[in-house]
N, C-alpha and C. Protein backbone atom coordinates (compact mmCIF):
# COMPACT_ATOMS: atom_id res chain seq x y z
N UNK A 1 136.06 71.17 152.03
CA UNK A 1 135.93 72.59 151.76
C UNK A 1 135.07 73.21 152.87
N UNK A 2 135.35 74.16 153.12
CA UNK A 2 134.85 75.05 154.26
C UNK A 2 133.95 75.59 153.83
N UNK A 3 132.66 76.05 154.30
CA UNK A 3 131.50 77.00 154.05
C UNK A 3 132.09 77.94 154.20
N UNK A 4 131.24 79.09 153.56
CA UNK A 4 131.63 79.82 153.21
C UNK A 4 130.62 81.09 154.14
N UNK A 5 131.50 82.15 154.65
CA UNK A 5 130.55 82.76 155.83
C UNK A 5 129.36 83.46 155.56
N UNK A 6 128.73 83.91 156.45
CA UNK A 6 127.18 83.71 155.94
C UNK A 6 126.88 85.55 155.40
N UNK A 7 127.56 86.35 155.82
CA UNK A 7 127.83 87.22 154.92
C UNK A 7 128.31 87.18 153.45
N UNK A 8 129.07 86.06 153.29
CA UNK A 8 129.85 86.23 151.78
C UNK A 8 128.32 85.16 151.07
N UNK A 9 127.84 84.84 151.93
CA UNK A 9 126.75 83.76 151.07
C UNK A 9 125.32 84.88 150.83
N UNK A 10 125.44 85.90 151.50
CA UNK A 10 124.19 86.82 151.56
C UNK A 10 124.67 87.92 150.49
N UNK A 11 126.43 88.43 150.64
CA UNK A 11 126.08 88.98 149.03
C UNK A 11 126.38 88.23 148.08
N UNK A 12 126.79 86.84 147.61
CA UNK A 12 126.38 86.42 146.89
C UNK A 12 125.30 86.53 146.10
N UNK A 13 124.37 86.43 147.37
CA UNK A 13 122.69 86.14 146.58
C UNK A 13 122.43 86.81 145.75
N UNK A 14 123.29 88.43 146.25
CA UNK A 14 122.93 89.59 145.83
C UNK A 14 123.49 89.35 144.35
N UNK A 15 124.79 89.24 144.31
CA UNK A 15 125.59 89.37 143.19
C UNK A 15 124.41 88.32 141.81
N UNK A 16 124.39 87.50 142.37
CA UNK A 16 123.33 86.37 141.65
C UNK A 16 122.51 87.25 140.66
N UNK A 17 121.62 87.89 141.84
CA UNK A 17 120.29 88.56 141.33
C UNK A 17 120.79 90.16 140.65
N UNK A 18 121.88 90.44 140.76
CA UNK A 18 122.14 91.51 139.78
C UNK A 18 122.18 91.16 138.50
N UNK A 19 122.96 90.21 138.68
CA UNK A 19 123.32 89.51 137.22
C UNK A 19 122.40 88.85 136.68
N UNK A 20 120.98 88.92 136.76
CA UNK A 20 119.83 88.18 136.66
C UNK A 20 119.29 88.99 135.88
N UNK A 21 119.33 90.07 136.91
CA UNK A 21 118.09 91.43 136.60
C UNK A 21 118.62 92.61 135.61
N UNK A 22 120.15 92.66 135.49
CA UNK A 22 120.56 93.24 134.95
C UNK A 22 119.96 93.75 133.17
N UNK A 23 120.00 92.90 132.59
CA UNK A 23 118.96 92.62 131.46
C UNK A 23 117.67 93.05 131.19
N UNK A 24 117.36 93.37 132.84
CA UNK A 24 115.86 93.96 132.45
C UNK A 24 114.82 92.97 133.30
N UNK A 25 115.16 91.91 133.16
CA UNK A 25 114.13 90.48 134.17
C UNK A 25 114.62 89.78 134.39
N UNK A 26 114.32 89.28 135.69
CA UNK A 26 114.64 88.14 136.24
C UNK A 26 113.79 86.71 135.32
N UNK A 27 114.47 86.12 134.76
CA UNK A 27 113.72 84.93 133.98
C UNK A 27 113.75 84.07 135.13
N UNK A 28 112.63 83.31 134.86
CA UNK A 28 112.20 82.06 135.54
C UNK A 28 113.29 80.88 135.21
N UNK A 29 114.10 80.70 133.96
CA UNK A 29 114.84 79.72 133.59
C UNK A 29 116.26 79.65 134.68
N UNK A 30 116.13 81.39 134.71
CA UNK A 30 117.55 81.80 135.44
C UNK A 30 117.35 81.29 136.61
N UNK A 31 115.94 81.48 137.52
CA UNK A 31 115.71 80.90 139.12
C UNK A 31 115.81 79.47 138.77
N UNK A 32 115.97 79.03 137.94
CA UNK A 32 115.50 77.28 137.94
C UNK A 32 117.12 76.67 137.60
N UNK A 33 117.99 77.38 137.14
CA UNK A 33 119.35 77.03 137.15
C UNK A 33 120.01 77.42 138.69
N UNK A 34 119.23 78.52 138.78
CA UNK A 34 120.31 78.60 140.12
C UNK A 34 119.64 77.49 141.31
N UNK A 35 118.46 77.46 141.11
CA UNK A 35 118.10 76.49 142.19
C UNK A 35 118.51 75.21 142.31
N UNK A 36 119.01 74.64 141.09
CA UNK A 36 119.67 73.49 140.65
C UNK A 36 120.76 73.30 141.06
N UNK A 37 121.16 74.04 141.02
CA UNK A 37 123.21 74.66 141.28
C UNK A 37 123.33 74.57 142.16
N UNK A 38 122.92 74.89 143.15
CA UNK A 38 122.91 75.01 144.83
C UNK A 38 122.27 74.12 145.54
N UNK A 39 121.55 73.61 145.03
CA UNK A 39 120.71 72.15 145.48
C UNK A 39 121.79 70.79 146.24
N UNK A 40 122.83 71.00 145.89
CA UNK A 40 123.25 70.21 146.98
C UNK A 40 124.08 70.78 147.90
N UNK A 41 124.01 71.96 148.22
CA UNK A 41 125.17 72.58 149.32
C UNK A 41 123.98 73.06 149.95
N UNK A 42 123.70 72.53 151.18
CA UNK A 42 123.45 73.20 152.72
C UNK A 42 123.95 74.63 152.86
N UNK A 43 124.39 75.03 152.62
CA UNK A 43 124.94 76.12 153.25
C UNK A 43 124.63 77.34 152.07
N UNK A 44 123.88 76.71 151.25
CA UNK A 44 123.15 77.90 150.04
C UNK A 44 121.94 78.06 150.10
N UNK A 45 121.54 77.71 151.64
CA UNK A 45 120.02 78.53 151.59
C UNK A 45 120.40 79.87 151.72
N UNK A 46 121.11 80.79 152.47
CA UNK A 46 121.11 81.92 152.62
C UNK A 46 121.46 82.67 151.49
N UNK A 47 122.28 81.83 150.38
CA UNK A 47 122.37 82.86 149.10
C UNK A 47 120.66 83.00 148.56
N UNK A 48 120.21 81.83 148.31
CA UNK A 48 118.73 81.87 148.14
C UNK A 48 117.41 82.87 148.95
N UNK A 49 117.77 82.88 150.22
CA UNK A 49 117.20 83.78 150.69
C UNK A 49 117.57 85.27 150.53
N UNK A 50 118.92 85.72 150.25
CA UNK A 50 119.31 86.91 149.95
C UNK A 50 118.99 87.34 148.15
N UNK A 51 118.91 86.11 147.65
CA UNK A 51 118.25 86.49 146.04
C UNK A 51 117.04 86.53 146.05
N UNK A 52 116.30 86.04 146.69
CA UNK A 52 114.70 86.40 146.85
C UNK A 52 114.85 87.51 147.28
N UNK A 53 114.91 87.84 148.28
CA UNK A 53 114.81 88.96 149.63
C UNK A 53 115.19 90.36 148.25
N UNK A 54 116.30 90.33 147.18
CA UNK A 54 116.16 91.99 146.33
C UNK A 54 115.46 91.66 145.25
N UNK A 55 114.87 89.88 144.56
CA UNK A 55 114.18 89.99 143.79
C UNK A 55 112.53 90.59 144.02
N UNK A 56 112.00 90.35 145.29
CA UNK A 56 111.11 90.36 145.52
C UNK A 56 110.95 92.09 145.66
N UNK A 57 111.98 92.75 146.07
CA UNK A 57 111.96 94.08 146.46
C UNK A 57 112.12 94.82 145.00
N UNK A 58 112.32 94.13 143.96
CA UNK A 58 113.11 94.60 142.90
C UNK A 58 113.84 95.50 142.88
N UNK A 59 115.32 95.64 143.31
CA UNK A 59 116.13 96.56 143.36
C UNK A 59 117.15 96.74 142.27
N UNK A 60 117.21 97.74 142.27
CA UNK A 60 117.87 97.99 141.30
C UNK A 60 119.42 97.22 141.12
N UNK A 61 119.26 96.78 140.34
CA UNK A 61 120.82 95.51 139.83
C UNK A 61 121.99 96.47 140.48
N UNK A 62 122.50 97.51 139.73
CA UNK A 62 123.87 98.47 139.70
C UNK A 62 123.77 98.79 141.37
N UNK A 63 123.24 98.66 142.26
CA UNK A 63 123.35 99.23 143.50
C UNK A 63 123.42 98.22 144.28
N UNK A 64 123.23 97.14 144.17
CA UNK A 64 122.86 95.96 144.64
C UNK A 64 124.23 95.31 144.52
N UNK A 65 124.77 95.27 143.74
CA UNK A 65 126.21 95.05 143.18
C UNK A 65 126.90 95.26 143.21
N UNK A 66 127.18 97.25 143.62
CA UNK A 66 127.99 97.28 144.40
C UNK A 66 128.14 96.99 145.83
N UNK A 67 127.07 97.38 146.60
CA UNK A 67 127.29 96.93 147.71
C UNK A 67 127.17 95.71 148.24
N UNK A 68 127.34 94.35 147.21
CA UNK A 68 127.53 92.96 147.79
C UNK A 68 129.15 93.31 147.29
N UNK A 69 129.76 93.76 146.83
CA UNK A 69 131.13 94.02 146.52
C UNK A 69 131.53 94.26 147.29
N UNK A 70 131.56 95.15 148.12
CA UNK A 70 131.77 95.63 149.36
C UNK A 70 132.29 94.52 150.45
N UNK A 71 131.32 93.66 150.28
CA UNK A 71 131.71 92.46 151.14
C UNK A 71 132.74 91.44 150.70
N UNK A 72 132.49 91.40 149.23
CA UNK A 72 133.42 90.67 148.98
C UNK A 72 135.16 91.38 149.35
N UNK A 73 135.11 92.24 148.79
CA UNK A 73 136.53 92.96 149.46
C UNK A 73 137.11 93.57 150.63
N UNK A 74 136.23 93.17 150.99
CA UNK A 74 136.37 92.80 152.64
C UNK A 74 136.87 91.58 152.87
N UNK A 75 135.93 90.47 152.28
CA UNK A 75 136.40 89.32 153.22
C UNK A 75 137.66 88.69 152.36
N UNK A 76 138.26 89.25 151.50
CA UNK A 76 139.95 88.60 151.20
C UNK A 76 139.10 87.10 150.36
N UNK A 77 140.37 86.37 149.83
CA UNK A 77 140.11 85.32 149.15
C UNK A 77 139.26 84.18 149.91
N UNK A 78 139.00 83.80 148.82
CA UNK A 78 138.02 82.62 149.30
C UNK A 78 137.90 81.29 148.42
N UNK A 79 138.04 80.01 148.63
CA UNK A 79 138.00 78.86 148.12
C UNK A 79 136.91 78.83 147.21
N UNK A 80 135.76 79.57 147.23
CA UNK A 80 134.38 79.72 147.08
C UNK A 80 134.31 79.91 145.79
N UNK A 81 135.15 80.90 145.52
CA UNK A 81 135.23 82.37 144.74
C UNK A 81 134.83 81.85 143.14
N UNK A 82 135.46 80.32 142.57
CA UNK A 82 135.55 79.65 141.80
C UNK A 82 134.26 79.24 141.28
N UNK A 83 133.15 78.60 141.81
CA UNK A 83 132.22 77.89 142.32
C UNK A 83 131.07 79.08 141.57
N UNK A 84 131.58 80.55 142.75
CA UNK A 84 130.24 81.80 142.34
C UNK A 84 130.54 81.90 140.85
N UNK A 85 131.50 82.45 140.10
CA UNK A 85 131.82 82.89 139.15
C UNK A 85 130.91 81.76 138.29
N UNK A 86 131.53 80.44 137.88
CA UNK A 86 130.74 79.38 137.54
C UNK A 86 129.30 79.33 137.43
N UNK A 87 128.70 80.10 138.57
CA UNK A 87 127.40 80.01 138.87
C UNK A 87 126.66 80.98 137.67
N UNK A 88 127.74 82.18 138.16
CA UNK A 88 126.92 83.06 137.48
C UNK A 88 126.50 82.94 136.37
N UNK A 89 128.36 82.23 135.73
CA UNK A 89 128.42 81.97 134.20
C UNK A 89 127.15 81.49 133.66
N UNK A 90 126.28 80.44 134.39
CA UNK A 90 125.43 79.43 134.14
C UNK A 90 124.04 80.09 134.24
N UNK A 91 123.74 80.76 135.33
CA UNK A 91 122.71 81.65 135.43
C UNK A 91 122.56 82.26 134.27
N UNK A 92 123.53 83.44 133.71
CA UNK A 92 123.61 84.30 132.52
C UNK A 92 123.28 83.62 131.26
N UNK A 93 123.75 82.61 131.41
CA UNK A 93 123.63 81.82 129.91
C UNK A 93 122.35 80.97 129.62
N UNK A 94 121.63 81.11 130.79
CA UNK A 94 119.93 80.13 131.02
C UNK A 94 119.53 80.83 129.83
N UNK A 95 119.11 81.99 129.98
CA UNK A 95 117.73 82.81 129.29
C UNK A 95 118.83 83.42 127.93
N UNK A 96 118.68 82.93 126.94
CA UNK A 96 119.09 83.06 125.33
C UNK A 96 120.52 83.69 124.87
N UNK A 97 121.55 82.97 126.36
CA UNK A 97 122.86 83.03 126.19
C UNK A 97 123.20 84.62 127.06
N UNK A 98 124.43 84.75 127.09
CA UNK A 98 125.37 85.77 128.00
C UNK A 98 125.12 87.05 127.58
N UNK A 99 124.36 88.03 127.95
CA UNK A 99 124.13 89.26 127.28
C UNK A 99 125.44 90.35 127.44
N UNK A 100 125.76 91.44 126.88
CA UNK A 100 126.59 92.40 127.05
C UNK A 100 126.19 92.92 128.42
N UNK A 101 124.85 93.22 129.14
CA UNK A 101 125.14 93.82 130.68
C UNK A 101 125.47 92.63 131.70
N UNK A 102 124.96 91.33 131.19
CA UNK A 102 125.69 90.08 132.34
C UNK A 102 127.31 89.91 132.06
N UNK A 103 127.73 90.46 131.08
CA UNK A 103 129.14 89.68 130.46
C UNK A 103 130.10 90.95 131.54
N UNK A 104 129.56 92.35 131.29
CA UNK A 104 130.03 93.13 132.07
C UNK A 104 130.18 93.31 133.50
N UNK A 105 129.23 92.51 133.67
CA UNK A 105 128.64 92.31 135.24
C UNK A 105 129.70 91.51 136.23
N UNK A 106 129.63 90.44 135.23
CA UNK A 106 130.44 89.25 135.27
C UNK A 106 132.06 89.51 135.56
N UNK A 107 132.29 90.34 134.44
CA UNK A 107 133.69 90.33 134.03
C UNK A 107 134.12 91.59 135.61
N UNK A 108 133.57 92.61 136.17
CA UNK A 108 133.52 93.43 136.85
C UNK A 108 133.48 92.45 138.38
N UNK A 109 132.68 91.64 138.64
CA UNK A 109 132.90 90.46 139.52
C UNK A 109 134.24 89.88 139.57
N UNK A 110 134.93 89.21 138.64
CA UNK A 110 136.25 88.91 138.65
C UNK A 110 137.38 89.63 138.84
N UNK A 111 136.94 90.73 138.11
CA UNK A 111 138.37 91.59 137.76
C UNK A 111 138.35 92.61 139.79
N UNK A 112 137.14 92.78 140.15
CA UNK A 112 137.44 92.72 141.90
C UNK A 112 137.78 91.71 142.60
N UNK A 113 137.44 90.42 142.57
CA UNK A 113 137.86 89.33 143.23
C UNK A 113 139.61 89.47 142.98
N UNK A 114 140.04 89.19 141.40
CA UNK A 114 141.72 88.99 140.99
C UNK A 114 142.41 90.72 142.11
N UNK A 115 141.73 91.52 141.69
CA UNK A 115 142.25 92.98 142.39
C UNK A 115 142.08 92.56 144.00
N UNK A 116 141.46 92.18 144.59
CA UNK A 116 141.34 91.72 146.11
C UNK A 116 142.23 90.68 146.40
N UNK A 117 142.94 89.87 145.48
CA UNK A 117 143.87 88.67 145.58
C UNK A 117 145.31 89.40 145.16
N UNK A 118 145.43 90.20 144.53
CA UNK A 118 146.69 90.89 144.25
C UNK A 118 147.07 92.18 145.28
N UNK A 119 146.27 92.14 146.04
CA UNK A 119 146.37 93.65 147.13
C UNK A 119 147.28 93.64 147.80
């Protein structure tokens, strides 16, 4: 499998930390799943550095989200695409299961990825 380019790994990060913060806080359980998750791919420091880099700034989730979208529909399909979704799933579900603004978040993530694959 091919890495994945270092733009689509930087809004990732982003997408990550929307779906984190969305809820209101970033939980500590949520950084400790994703750090887990990514722990064996090399090529996920830069999602890590791009989820620090708006947690630390605390930005606002809904803006943050769209414009890592942006990138994603730009860069067309990706082998990857499978892997993030998964992630998120797992992130969302750390801190006392899948809330209605991650489920939306989530579901709004896919339903652009499937719309970027049907174009």
């Amino acid at each position: 499998m091919e890495e994945p380019s270092n733009n689509l790994r930087q809004a990732f990060g982003k997408v990550i930390y929307a779906v984190a913060k969305i809820d209101g806080e970033v939980q500590q359980v949520e950084i400790d799943v994703f750090k887990k998750e990514i722990a064996n791919h090399e090529w996920a420091k830069e999602i890590s550095l791009s989820f620090e880099e708006e947690r630390v700034l605390n930005t606002n989730p809904n803006i943050v989200f769209l414009k890592a979208m942006k990138v994603f529909r730009s860069n067309g399909p990706s082998e990857h695409y499978p892997f993030f979704i998964d992630l998120l799933e797992k992130i969302a579900d750390a801190h006392e299961g899948i809330v209605d603004e991650e489920e939306k978040m989530i579901k709004r993530f896919k339903e652009s990825l499937l719309d970027n694959l049907n174009s």
